[in-house]
PDB file of N, CA and C in Angstrom:
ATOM      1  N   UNK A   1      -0.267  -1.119  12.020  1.00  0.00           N
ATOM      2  CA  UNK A   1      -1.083   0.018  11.633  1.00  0.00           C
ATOM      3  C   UNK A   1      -0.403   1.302  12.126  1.00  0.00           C
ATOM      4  N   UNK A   2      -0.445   2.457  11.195  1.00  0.00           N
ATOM      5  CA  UNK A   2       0.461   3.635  11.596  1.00  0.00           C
ATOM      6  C   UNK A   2      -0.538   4.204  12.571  1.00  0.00           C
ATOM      7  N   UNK A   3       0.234   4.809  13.591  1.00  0.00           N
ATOM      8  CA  UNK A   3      -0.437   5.542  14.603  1.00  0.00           C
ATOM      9  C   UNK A   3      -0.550   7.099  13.770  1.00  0.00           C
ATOM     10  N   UNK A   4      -2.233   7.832  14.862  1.00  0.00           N
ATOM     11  CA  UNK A   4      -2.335   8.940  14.038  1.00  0.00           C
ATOM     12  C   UNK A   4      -1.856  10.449  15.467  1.00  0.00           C
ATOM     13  N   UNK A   5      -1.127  10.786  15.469  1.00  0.00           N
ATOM     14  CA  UNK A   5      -0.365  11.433  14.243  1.00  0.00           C
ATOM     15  C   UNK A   5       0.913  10.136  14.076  1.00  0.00           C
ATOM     16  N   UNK A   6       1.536  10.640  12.833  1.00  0.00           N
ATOM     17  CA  UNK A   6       2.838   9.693  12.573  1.00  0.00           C
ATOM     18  C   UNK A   6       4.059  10.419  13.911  1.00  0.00           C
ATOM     19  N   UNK A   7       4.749   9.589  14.489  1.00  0.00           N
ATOM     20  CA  UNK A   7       5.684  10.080  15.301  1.00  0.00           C
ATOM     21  C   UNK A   7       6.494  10.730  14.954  1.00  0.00           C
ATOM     22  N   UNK A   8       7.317  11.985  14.842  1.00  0.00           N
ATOM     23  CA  UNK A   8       8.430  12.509  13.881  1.00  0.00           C
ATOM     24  C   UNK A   8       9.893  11.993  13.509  1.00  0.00           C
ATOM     25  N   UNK A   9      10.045  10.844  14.057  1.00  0.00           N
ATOM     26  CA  UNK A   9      10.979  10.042  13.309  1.00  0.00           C
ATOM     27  C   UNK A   9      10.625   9.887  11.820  1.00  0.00           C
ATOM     28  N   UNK A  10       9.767   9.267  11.728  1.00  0.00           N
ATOM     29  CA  UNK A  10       8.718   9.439  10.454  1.00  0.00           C
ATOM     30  C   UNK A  10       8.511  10.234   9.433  1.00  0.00           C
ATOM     31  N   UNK A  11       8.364  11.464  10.177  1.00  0.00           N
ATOM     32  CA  UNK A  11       8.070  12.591   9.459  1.00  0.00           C
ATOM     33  C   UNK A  11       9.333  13.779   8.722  1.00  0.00           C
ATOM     34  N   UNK A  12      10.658  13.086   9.453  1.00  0.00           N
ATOM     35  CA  UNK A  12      11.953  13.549   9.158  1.00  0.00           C
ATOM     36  C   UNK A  12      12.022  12.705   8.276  1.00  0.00           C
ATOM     37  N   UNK A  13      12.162  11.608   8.095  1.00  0.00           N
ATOM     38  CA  UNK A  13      12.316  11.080   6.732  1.00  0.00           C
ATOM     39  C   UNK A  13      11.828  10.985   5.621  1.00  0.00           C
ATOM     40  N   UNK A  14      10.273  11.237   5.872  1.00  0.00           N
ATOM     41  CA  UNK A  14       9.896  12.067   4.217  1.00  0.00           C
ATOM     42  C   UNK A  14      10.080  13.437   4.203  1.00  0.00           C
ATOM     43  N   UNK A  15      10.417  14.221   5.015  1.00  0.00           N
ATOM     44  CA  UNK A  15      11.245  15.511   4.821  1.00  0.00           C
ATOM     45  C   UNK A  15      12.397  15.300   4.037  1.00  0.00           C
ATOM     46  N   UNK A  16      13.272  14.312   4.332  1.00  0.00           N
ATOM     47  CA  UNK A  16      14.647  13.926   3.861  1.00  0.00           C
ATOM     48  C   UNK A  16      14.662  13.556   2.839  1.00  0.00           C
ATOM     49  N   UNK A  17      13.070  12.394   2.200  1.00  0.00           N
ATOM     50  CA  UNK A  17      13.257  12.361   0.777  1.00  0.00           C
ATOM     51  C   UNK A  17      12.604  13.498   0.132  1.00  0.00           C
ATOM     52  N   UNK A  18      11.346  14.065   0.672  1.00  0.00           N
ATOM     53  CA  UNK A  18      11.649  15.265   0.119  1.00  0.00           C
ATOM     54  C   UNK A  18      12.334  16.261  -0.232  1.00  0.00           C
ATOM     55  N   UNK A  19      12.943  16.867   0.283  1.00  0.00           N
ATOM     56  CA  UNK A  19      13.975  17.866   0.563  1.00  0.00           C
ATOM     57  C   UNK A  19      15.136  17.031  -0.602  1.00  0.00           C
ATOM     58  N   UNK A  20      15.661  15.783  -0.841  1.00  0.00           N
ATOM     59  CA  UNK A  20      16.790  15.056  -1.377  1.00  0.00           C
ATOM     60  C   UNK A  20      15.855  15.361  -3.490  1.00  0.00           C
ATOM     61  N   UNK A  21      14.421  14.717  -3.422  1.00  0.00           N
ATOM     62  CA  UNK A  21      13.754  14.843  -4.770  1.00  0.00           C
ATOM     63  C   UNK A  21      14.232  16.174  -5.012  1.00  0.00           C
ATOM     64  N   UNK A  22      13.671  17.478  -4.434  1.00  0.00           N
ATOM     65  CA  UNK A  22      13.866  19.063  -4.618  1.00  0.00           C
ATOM     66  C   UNK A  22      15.150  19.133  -4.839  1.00  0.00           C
ATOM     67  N   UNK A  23      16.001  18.390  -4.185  1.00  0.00           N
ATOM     68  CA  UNK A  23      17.791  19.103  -4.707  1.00  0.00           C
ATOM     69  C   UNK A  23      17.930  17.761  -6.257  1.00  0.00           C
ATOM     70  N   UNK A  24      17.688  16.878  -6.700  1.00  0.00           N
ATOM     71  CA  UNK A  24      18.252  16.400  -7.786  1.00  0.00           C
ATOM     72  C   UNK A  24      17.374  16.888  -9.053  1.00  0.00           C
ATOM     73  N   UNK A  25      16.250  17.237  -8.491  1.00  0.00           N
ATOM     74  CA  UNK A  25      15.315  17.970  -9.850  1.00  0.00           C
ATOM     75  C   UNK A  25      15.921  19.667  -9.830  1.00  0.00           C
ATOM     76  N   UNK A  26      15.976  20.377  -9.099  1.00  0.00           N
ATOM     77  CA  UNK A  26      16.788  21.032  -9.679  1.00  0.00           C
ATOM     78  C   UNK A  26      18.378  21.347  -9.935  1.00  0.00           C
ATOM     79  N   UNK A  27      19.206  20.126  -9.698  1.00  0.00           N
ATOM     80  CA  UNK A  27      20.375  19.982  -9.965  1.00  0.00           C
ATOM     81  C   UNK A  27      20.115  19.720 -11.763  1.00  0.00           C
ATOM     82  N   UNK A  28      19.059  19.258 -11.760  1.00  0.00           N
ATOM     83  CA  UNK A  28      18.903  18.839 -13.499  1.00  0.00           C
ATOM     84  C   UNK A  28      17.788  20.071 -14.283  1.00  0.00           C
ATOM     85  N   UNK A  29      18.045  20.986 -13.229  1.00  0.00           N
ATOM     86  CA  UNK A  29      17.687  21.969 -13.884  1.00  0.00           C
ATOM     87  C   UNK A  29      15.371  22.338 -14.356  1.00  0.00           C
ATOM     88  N   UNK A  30      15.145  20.977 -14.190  1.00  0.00           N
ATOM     89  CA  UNK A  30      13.769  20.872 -14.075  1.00  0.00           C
ATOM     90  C   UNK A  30      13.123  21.301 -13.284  1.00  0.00           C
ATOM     91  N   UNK A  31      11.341  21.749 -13.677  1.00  0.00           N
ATOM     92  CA  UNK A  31      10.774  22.388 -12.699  1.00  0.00           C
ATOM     93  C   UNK A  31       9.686  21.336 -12.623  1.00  0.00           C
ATOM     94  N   UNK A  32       8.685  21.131 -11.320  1.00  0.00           N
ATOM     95  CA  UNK A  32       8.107  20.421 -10.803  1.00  0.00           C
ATOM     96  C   UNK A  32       6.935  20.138 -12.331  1.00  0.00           C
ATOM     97  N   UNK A  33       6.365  20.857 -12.910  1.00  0.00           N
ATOM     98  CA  UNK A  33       5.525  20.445 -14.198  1.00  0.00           C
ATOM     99  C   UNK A  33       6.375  19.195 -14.518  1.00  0.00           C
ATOM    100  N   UNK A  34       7.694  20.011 -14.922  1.00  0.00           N
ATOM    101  CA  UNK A  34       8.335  18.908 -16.038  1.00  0.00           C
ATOM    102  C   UNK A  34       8.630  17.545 -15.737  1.00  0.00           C
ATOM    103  N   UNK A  35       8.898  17.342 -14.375  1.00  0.00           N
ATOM    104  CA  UNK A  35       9.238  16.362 -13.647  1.00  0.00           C
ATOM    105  C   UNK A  35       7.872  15.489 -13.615  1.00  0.00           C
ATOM    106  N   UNK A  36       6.805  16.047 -13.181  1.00  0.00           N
ATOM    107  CA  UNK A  36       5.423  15.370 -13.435  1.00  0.00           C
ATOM    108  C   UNK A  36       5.203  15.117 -14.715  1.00  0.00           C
ATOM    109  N   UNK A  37       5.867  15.620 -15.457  1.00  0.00           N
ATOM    110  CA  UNK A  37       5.622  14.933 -16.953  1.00  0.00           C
ATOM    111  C   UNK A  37       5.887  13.992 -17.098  1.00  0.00           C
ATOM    112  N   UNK A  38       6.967  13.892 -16.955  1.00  0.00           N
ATOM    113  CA  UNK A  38       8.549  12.576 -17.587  1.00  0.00           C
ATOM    114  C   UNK A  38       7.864  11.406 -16.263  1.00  0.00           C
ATOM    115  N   UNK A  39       7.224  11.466 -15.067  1.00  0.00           N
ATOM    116  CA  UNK A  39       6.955  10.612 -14.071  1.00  0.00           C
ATOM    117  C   UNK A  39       5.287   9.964 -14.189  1.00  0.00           C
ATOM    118  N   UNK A  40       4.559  10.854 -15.137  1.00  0.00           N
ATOM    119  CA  UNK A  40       3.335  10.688 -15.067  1.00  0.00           C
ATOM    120  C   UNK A  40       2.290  11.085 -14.344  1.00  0.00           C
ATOM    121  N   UNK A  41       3.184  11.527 -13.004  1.00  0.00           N
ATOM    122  CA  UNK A  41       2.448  11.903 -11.702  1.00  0.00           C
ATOM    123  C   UNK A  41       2.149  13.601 -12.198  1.00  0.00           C
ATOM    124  N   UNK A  42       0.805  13.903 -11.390  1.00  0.00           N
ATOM    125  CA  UNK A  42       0.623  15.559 -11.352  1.00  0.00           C
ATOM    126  C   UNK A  42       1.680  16.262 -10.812  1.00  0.00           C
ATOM    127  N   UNK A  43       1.958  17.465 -10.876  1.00  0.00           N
ATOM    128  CA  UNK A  43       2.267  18.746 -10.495  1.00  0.00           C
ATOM    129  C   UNK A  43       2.163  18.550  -9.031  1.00  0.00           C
ATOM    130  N   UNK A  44       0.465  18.746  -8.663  1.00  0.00           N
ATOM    131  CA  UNK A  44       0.368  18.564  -7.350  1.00  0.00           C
ATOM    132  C   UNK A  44       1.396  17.729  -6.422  1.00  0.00           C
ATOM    133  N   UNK A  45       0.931  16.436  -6.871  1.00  0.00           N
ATOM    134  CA  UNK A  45       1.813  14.793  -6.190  1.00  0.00           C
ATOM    135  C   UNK A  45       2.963  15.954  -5.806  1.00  0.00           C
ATOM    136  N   UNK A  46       3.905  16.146  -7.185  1.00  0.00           N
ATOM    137  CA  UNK A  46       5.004  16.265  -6.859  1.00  0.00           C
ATOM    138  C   UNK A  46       5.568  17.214  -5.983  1.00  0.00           C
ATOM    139  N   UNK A  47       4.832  18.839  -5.812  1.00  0.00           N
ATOM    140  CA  UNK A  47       4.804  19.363  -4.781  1.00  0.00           C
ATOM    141  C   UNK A  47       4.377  18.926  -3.320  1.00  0.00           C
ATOM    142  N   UNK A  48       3.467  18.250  -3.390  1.00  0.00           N
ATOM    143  CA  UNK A  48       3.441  17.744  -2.115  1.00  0.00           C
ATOM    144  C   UNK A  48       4.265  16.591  -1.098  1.00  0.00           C
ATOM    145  N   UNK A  49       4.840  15.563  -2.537  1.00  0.00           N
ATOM    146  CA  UNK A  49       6.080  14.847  -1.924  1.00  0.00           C
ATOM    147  C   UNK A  49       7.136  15.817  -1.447  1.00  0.00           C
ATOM    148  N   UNK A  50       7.365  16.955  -2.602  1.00  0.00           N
ATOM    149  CA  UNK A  50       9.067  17.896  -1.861  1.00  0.00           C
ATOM    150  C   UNK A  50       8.533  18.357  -1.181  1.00  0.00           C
ATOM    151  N   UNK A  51       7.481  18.751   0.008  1.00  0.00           N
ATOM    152  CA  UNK A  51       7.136  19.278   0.887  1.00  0.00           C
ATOM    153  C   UNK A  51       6.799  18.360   2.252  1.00  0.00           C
ATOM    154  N   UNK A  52       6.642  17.225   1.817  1.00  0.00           N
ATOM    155  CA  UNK A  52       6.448  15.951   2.788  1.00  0.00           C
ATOM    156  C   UNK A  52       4.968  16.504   3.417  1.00  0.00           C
ATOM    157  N   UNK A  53       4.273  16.654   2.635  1.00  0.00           N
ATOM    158  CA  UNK A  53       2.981  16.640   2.950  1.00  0.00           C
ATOM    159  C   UNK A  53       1.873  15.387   2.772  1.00  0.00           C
ATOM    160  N   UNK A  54       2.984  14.348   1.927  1.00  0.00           N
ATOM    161  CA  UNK A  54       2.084  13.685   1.581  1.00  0.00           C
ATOM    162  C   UNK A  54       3.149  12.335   1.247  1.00  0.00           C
ATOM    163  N   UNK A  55       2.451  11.142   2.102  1.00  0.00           N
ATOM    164  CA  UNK A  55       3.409  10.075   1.885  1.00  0.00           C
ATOM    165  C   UNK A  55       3.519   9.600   1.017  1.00  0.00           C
ATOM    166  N   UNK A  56       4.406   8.787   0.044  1.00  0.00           N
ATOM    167  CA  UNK A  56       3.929   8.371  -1.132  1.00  0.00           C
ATOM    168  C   UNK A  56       4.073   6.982  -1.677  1.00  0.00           C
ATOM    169  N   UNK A  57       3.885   6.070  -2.522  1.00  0.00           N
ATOM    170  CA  UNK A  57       4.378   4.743  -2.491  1.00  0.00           C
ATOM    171  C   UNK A  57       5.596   4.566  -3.361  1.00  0.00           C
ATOM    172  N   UNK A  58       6.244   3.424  -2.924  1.00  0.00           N
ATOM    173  CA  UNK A  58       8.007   3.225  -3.289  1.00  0.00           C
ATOM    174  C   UNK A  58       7.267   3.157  -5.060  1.00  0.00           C
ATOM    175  N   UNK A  59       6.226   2.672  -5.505  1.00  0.00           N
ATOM    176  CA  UNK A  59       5.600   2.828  -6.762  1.00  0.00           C
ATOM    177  C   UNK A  59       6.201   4.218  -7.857  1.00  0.00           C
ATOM    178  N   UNK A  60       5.564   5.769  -6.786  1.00  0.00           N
ATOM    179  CA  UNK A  60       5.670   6.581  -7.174  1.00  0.00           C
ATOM    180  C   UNK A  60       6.964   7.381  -7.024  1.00  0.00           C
ATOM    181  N   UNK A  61       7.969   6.507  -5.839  1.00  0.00           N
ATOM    182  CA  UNK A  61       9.233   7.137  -5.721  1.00  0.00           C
ATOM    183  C   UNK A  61      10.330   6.654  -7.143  1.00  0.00           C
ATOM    184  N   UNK A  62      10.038   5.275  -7.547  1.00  0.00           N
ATOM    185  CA  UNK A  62      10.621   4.422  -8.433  1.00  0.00           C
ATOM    186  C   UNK A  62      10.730   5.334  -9.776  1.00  0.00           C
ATOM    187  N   UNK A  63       9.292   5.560  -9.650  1.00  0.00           N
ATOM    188  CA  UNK A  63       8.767   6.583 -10.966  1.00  0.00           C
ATOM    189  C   UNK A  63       9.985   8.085 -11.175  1.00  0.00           C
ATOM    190  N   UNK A  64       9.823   8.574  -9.893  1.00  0.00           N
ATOM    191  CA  UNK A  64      10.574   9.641  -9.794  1.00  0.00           C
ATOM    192  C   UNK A  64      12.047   9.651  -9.491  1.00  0.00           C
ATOM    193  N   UNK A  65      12.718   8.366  -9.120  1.00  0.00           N
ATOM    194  CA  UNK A  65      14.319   8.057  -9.420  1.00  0.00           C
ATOM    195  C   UNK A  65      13.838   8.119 -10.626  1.00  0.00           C
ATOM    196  N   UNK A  66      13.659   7.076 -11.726  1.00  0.00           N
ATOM    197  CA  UNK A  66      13.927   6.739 -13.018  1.00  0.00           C
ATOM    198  C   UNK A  66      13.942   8.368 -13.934  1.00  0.00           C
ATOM    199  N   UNK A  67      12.895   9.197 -13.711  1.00  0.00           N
ATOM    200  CA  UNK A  67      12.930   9.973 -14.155  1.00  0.00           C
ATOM    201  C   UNK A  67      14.195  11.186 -14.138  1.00  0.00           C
ATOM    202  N   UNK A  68      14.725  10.981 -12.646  1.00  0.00           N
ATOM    203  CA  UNK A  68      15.450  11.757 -12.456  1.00  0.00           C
ATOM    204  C   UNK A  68      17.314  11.005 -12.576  1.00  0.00           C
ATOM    205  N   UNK A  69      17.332   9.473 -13.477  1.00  0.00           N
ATOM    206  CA  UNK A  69      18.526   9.164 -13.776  1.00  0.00           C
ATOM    207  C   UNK A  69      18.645   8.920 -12.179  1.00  0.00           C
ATOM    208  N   UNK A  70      18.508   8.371 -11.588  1.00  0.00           N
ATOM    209  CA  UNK A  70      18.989   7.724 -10.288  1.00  0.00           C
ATOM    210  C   UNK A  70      18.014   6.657  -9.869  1.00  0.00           C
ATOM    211  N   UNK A  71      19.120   5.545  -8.982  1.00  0.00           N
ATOM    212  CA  UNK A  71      18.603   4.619  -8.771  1.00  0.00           C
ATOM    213  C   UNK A  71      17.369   5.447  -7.366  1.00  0.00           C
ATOM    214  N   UNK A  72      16.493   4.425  -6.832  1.00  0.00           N
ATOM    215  CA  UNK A  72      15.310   4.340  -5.982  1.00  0.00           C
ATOM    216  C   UNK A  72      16.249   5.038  -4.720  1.00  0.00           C
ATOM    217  N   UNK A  73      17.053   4.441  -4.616  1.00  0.00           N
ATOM    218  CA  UNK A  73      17.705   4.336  -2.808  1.00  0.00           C
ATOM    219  C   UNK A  73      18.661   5.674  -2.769  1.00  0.00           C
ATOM    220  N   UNK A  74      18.973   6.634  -3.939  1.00  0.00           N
ATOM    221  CA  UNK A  74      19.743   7.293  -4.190  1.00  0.00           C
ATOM    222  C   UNK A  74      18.613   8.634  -3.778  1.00  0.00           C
ATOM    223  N   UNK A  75      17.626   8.663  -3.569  1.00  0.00           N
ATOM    224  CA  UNK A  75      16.316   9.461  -2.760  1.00  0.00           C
ATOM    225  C   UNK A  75      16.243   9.069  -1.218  1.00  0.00           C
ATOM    226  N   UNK A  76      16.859   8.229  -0.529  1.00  0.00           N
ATOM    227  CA  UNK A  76      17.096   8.074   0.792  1.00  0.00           C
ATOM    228  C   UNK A  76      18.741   8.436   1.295  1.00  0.00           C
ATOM    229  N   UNK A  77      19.492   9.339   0.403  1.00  0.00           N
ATOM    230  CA  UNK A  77      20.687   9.172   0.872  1.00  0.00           C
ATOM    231  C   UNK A  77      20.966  10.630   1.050  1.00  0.00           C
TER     232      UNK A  77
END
């Protein structure tokens, strides 16, 4: 069970996939709408993943490689 607060080991790494989503969506030139389009997910979701406000499931990361032409693990690198 995750402890509350999350420890910041934790919290650097959805920074990291955040911060990694924000640089390949706009390397492709897309803005967070469009990206929630092509993923299914809201606007919101997606601002709040590039901000690491909000954890998300490998479900909705899968969603957002595919969309963005990269494999899953290519958002942890």
């Amino acid at each position: 069970m995750p402890t509350d607060p999350l420890p910041d080991w934790v919290l650097q790494q959805r920074r990291r996939v955040g911060d990694r989503i924000r640089l390949l969506r706009e390397e492709r030139t897309l803005s967070q709408e469009q990206l929630a389009e092509l993923t299914g997910l809201s606007r919101h979701t997606i601002y709040r993943i590039e901000l690491a406000q909000y954890g998300t499931s490998v479900d909705n990361l899968a969603l957002i490689a595919r969309a963005l032409g990269v494999e899953t693990v290519a958002l942890f690198s």
